[in-house]
C-alpha atoms as a PDB file:
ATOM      1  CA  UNK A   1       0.000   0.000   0.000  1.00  0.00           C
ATOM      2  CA  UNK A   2       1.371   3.318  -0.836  1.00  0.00           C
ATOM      3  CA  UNK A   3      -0.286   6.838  -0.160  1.00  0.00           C
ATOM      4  CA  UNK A   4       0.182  10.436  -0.517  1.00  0.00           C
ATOM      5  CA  UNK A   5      -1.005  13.087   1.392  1.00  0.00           C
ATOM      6  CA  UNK A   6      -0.833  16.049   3.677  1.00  0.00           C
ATOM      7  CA  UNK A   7       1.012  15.281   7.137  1.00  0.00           C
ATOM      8  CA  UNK A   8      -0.359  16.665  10.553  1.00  0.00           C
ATOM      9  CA  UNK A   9       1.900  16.160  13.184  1.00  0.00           C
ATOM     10  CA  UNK A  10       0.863  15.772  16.709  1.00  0.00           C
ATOM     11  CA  UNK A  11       3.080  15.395  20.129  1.00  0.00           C
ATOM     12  CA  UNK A  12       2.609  12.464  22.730  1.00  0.00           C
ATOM     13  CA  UNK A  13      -0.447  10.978  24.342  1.00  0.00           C
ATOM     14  CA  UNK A  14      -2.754  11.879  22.119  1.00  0.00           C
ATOM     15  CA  UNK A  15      -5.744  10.002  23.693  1.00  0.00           C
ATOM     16  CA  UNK A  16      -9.269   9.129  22.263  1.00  0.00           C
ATOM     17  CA  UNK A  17     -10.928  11.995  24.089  1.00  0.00           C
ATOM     18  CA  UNK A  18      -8.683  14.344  21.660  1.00  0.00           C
ATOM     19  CA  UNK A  19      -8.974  12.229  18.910  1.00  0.00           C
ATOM     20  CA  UNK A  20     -13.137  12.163  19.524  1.00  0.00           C
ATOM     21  CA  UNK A  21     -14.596  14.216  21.805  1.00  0.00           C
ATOM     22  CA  UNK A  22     -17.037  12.182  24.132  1.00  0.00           C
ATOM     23  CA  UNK A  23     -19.739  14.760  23.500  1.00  0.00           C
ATOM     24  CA  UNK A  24     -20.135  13.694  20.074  1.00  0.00           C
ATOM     25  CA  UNK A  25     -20.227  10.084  20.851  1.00  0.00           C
ATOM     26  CA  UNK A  26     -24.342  10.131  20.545  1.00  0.00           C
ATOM     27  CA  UNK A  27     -24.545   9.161  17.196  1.00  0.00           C
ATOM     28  CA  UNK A  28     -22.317   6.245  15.207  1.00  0.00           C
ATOM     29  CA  UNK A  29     -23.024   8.005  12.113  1.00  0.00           C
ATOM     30  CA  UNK A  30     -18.931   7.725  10.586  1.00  0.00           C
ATOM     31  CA  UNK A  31     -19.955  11.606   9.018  1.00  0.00           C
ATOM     32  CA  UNK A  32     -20.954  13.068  12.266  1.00  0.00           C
ATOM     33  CA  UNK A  33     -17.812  11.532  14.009  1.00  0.00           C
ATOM     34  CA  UNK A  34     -15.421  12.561  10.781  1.00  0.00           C
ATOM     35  CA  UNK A  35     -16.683  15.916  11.393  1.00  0.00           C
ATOM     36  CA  UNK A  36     -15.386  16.207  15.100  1.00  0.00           C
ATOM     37  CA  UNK A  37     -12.188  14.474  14.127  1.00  0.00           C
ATOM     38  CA  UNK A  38      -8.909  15.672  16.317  1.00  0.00           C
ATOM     39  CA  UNK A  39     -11.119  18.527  17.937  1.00  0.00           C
ATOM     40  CA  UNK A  40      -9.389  18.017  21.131  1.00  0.00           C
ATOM     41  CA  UNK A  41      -6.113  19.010  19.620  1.00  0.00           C
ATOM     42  CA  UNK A  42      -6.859  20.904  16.792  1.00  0.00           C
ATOM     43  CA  UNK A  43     -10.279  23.179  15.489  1.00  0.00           C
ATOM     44  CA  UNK A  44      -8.946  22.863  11.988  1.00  0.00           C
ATOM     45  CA  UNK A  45      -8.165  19.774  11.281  1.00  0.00           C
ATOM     46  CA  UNK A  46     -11.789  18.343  10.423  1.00  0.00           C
ATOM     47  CA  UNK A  47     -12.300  20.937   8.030  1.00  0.00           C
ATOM     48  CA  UNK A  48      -8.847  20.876   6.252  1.00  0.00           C
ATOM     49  CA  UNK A  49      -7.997  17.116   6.233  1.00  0.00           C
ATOM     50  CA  UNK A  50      -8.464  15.516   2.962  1.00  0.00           C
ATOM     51  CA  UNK A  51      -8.352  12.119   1.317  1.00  0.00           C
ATOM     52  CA  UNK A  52      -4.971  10.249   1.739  1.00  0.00           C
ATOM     53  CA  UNK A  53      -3.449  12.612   4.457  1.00  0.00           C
ATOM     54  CA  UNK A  54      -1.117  10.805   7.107  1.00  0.00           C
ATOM     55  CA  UNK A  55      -1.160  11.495  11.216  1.00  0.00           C
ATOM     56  CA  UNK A  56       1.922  11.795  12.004  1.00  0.00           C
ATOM     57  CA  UNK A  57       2.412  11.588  16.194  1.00  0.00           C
ATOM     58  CA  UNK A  58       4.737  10.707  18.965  1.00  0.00           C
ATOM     59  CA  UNK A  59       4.193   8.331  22.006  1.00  0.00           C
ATOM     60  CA  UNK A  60       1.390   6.865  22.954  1.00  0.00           C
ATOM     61  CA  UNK A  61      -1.150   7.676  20.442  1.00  0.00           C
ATOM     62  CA  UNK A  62      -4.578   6.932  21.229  1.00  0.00           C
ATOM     63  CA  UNK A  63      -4.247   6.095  24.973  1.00  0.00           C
ATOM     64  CA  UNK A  64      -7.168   6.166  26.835  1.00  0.00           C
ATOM     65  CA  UNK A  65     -10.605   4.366  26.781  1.00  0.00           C
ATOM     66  CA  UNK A  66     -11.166   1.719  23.781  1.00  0.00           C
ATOM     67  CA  UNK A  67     -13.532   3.814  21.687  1.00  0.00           C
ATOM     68  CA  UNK A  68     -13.669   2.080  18.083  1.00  0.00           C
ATOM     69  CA  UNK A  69     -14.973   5.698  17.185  1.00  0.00           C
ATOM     70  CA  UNK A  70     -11.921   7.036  17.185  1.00  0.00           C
ATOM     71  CA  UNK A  71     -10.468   5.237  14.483  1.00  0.00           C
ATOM     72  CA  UNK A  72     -13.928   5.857  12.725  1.00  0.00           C
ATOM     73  CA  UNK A  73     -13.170   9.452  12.867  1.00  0.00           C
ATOM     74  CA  UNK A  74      -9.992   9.426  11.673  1.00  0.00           C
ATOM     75  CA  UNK A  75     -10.630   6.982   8.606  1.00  0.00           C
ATOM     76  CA  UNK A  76     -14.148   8.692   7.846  1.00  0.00           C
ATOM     77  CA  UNK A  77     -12.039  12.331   7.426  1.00  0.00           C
ATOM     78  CA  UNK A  78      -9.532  10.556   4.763  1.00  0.00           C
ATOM     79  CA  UNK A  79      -6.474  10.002   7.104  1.00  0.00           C
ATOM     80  CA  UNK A  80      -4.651   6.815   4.856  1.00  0.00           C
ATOM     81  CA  UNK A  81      -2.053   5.961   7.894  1.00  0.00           C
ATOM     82  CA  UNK A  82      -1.419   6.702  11.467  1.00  0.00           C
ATOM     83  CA  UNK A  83       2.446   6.592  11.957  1.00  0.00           C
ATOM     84  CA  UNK A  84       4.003   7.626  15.754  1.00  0.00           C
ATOM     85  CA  UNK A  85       6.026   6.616  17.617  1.00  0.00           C
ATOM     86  CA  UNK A  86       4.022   4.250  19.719  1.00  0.00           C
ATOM     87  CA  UNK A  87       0.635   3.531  20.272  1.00  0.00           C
ATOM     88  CA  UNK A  88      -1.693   2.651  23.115  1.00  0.00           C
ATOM     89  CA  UNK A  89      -2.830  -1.367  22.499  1.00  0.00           C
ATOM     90  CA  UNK A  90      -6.301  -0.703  21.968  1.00  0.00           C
ATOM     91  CA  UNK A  91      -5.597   1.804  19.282  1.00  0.00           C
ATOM     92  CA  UNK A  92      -4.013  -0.150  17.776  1.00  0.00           C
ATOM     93  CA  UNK A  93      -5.932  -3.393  17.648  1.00  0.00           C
ATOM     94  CA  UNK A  94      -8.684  -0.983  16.330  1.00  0.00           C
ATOM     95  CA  UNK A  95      -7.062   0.626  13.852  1.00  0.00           C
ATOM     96  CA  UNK A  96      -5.887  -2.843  12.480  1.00  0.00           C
ATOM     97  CA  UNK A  97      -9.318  -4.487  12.522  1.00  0.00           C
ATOM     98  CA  UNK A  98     -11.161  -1.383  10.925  1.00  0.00           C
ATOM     99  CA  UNK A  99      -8.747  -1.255   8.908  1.00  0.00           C
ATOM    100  CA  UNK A 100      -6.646   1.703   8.905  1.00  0.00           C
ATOM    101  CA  UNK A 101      -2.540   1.327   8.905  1.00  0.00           C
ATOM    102  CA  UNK A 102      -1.363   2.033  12.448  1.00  0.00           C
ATOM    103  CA  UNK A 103       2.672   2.035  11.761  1.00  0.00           C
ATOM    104  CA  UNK A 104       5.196   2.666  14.066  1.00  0.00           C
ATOM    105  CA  UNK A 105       8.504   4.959  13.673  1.00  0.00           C
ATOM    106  CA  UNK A 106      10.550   6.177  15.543  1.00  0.00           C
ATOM    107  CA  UNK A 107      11.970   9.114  13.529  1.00  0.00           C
ATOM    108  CA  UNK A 108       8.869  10.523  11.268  1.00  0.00           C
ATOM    109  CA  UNK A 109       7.350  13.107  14.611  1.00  0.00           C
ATOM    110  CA  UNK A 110      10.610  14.599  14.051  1.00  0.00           C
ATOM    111  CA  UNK A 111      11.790  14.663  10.740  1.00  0.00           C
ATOM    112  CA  UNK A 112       8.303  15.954   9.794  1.00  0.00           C
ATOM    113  CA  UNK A 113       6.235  19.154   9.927  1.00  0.00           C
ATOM    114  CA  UNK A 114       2.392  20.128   9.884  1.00  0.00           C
ATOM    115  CA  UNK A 115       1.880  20.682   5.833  1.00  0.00           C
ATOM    116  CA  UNK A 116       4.510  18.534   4.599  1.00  0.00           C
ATOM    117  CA  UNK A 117       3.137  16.507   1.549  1.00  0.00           C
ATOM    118  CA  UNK A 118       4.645  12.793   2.049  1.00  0.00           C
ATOM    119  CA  UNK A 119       4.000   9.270   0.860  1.00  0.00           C
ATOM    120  CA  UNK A 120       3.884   6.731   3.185  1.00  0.00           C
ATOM    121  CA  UNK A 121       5.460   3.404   1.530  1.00  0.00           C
ATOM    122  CA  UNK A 122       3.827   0.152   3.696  1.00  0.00           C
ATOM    123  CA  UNK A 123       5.669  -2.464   1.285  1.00  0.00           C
ATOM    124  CA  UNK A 124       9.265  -0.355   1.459  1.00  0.00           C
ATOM    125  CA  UNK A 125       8.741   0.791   5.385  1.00  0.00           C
ATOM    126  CA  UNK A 126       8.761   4.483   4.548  1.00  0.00           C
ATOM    127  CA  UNK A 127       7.754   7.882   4.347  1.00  0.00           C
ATOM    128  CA  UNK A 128       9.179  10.044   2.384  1.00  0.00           C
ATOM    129  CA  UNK A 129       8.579  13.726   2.109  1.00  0.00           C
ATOM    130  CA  UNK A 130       7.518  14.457  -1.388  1.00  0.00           C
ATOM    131  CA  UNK A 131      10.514  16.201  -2.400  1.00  0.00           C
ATOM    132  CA  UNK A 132      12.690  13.916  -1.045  1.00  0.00           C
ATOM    133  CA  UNK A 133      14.125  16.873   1.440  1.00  0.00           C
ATOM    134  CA  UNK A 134      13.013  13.946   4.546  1.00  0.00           C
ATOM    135  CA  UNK A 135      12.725  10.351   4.869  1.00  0.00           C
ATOM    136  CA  UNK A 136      12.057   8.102   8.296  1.00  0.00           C
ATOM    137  CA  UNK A 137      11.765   4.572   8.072  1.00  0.00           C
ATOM    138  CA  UNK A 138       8.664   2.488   9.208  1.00  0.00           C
ATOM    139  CA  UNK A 139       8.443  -0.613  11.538  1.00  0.00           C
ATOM    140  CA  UNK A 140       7.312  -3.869   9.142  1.00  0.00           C
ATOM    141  CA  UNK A 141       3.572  -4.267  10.037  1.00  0.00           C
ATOM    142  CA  UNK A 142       3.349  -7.596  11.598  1.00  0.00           C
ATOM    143  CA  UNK A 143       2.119 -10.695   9.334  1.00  0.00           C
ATOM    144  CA  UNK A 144      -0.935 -11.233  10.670  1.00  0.00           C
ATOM    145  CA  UNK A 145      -2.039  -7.639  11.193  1.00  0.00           C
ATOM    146  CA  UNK A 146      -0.769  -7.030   7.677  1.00  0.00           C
ATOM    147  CA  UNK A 147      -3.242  -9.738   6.074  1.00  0.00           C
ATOM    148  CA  UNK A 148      -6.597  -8.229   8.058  1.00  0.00           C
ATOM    149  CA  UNK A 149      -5.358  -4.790   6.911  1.00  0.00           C
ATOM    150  CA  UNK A 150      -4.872  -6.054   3.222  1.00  0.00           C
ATOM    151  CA  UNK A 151      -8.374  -7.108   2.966  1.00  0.00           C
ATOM    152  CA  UNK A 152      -9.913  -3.257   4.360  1.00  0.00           C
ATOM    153  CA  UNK A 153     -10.155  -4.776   8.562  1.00  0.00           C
ATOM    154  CA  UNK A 154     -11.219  -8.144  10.429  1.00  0.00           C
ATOM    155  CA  UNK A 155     -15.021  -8.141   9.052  1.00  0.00           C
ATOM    156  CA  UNK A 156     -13.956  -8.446   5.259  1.00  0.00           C
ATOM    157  CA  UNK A 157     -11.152 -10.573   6.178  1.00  0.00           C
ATOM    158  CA  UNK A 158     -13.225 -13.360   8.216  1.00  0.00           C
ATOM    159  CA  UNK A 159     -15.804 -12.768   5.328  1.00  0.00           C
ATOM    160  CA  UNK A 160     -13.387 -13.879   2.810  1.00  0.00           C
ATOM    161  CA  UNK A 161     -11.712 -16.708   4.654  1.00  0.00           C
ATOM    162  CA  UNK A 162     -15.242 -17.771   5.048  1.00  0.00           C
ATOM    163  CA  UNK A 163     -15.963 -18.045   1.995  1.00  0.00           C
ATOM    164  CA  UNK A 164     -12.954 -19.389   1.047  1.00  0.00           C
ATOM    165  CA  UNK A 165     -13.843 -22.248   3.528  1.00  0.00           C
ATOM    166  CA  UNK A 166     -16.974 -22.868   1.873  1.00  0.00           C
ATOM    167  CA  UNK A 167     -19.173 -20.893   4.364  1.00  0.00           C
ATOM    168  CA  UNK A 168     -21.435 -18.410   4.222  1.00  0.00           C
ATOM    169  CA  UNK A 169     -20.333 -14.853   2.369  1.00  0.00           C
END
């Protein structure tokens, strides 16, 4: 998978409240929670973000409680990746099976800038700023999680080993 967009860079501990206000947790419409995306942290970024842009962020991203709607937000506004330096287990495991790339690096929060166009490379572990003036590399995604994120999350993916087993679609 390969994907260019706008980065937005954010610092440590970026939790779900931040990423998804609780106050707009009354409706699961993917829209109304795309629309309230990063609030916490930033007024803009719901209205700027576009299709293919990358979250770029340090420790601990997504700590907190184990709101799937956070994850909706982010993948509802267009984010393509999530790439920080670590990432709260929960996050993660929700990110994987709704199947958004959660990567980890340890050097693109700081070789990085709000603005900077980039393409984030998940089958060469990189991200490279699009003129080449930055690169960081990317931790492998692990085997398994890489499969359920190759098929879109875990519903499409246990739909099509389903079917492959002869099941129901």
């Amino acid at each position: 998978m390969s994907s260019e967009g706008r980065v937005w860079v954010f610092g440590d501990d970026v939790n779900t409240d931040l990423i998804i206000p609780g106050r707009y947790l009354d409706r699961y419409d993917p829209k109304h929670l795309a629309a309230h995306a990063m609030e916490g942290v930033s007024k803009d970024f719901s209205k700027q973000v576009r299709r293919g842009d990358i979250v770029v962020a340090g420790r601990n991203f997504g700590c907190g409680s184990s709101r799937e709607q956070a994850v909706i937000a982010l993948k509802e506004a267009g984010v393509s990746a999530v790439i920080a330096r670590s990432f709260a287990r929960i996050f993660y495991r929700n990110a994987i099976n709704l199947g958004l790339p959660a990567v980890v690096s340890q050097g693109a929060a700081s070789s990085f800038a709000d603005g900077d166009r980039a393409v984030v490379d998940l089958s060469s572990c990189s991200i490279v700023k699009a003129d080449g003036a930055a690169k960081a590399s990317l931790d492998p995604i692990p085997a398994k999680p890489k499969e359920i994120l190759d098929y879109g999350g875990l519903v499409p993916h246990v739909r099509a080993r389903m079917k492959a087993d002869g099941g129901p679609s």
